[in-house]
PDB file of N, CA and C in Angstrom:
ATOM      1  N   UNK A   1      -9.991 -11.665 -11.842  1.00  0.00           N
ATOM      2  CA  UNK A   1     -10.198 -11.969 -10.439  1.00  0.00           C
ATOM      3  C   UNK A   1      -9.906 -10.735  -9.599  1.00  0.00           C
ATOM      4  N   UNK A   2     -10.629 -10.716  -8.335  1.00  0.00           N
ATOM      5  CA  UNK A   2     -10.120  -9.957  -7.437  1.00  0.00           C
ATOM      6  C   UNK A   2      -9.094  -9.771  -6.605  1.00  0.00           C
ATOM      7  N   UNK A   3      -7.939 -11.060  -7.310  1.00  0.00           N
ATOM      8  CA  UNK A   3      -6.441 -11.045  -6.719  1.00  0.00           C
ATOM      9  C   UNK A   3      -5.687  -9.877  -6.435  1.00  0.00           C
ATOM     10  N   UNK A   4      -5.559  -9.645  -7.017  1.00  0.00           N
ATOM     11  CA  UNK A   4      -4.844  -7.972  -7.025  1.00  0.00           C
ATOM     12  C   UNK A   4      -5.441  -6.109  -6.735  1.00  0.00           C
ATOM     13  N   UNK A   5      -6.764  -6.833  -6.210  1.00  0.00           N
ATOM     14  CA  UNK A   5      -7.302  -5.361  -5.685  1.00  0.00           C
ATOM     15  C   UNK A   5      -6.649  -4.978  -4.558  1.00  0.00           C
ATOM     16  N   UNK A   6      -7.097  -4.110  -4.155  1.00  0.00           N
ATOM     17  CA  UNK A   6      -6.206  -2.796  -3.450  1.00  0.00           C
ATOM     18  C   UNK A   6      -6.987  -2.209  -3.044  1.00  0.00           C
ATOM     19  N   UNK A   7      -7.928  -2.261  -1.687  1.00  0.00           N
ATOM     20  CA  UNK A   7      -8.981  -1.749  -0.764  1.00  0.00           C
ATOM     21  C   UNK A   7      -8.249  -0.668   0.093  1.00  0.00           C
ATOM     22  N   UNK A   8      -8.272   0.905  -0.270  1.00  0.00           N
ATOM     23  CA  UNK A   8      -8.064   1.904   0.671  1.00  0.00           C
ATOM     24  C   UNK A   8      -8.814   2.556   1.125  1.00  0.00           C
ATOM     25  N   UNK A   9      -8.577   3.093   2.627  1.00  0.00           N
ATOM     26  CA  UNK A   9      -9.358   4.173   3.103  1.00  0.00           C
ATOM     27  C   UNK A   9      -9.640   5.506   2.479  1.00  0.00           C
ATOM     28  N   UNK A  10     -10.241   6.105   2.543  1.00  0.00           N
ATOM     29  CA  UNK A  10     -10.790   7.467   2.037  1.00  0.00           C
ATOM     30  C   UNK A  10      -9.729   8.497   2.660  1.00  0.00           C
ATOM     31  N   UNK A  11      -8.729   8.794   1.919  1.00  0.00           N
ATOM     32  CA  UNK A  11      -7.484   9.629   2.339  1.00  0.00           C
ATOM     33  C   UNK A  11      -8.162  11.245   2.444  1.00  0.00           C
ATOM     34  N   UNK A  12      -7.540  12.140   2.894  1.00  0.00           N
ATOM     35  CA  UNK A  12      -7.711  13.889   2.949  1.00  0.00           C
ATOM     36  C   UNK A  12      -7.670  13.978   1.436  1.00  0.00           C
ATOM     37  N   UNK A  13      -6.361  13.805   0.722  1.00  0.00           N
ATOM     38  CA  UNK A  13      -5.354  13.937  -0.354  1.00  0.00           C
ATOM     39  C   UNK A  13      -5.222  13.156  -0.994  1.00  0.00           C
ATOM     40  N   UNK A  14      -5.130  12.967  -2.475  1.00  0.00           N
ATOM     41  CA  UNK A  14      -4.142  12.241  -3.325  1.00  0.00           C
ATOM     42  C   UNK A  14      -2.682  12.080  -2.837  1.00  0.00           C
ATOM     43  N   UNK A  15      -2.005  12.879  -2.385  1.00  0.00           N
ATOM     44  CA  UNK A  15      -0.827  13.036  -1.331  1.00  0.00           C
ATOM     45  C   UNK A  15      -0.524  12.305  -0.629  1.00  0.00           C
ATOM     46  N   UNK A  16      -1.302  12.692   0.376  1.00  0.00           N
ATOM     47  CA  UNK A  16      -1.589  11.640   1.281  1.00  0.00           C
ATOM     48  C   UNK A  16      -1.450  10.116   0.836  1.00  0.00           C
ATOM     49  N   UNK A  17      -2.713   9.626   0.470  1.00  0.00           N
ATOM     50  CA  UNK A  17      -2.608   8.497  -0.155  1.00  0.00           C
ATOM     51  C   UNK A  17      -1.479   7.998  -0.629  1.00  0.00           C
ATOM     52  N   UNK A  18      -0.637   8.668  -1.792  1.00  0.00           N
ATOM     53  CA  UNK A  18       0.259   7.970  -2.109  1.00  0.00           C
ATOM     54  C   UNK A  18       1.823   8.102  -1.271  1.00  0.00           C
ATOM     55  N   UNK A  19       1.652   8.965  -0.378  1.00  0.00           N
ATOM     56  CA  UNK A  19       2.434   8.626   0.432  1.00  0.00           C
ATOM     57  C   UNK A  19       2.488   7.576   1.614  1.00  0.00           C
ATOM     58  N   UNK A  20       1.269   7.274   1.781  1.00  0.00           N
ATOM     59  CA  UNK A  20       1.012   6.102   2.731  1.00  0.00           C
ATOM     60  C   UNK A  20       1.404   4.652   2.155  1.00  0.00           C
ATOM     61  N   UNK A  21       0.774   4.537   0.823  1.00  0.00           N
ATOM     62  CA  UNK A  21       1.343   3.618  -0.447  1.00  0.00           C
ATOM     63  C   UNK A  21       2.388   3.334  -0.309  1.00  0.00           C
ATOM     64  N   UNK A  22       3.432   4.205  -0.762  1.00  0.00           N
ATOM     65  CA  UNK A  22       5.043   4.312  -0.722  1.00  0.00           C
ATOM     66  C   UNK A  22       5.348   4.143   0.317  1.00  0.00           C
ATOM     67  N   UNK A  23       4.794   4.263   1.639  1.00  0.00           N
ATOM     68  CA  UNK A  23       5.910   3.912   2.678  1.00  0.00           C
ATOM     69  C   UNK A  23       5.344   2.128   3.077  1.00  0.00           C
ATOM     70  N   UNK A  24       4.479   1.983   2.578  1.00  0.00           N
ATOM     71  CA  UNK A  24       3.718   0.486   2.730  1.00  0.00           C
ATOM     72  C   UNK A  24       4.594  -0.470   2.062  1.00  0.00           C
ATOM     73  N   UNK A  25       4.190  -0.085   0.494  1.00  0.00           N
ATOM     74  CA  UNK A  25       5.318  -0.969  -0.104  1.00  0.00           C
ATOM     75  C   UNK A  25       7.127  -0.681   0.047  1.00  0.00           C
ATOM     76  N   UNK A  26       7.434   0.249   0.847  1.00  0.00           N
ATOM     77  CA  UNK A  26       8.861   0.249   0.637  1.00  0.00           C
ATOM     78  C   UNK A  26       8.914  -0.444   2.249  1.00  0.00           C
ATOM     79  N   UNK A  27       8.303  -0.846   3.136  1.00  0.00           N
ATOM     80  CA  UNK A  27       8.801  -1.010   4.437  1.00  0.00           C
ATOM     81  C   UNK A  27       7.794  -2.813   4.926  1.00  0.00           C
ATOM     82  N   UNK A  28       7.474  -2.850   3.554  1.00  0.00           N
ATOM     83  CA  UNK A  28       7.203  -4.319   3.874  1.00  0.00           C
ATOM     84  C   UNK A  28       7.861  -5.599   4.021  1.00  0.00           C
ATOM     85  N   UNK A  29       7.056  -6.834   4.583  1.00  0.00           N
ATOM     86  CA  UNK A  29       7.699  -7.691   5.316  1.00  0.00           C
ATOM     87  C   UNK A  29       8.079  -8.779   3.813  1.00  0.00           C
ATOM     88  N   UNK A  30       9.176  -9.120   3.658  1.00  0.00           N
ATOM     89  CA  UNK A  30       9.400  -9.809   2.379  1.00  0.00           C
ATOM     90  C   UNK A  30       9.190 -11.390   2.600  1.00  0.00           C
ATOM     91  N   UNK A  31       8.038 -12.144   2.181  1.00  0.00           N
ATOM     92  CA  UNK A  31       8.016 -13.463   2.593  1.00  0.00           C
ATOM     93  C   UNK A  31       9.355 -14.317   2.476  1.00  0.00           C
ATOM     94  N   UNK A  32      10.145 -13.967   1.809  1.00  0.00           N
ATOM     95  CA  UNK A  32      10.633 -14.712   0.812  1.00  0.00           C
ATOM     96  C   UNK A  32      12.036 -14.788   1.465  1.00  0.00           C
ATOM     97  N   UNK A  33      12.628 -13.449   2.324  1.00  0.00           N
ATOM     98  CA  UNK A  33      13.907 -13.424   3.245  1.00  0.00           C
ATOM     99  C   UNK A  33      13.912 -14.095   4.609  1.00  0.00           C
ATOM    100  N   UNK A  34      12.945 -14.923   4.884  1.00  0.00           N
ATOM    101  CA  UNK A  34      12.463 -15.443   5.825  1.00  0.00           C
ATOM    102  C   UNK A  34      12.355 -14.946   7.088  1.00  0.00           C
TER     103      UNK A  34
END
């Protein structure tokens, strides 16, 4: 399934990109802490 895809923009960098990544998943909203 397409559950778990991961649609990104066209970054400058590999760099880039995964620095945008990393600050996405480290500064996200946790459903679960309410």
């Amino acid at each position: 399934t397409c559950m778990f895809m991961v649609k990104l923009p066209q970054y400058t960098s590999l760099d880039v990109m995964l620095e945008k990544l990393r600050y996405a998943i480290h500064y996200r909203e946790d459903p679960l802490s309410g």
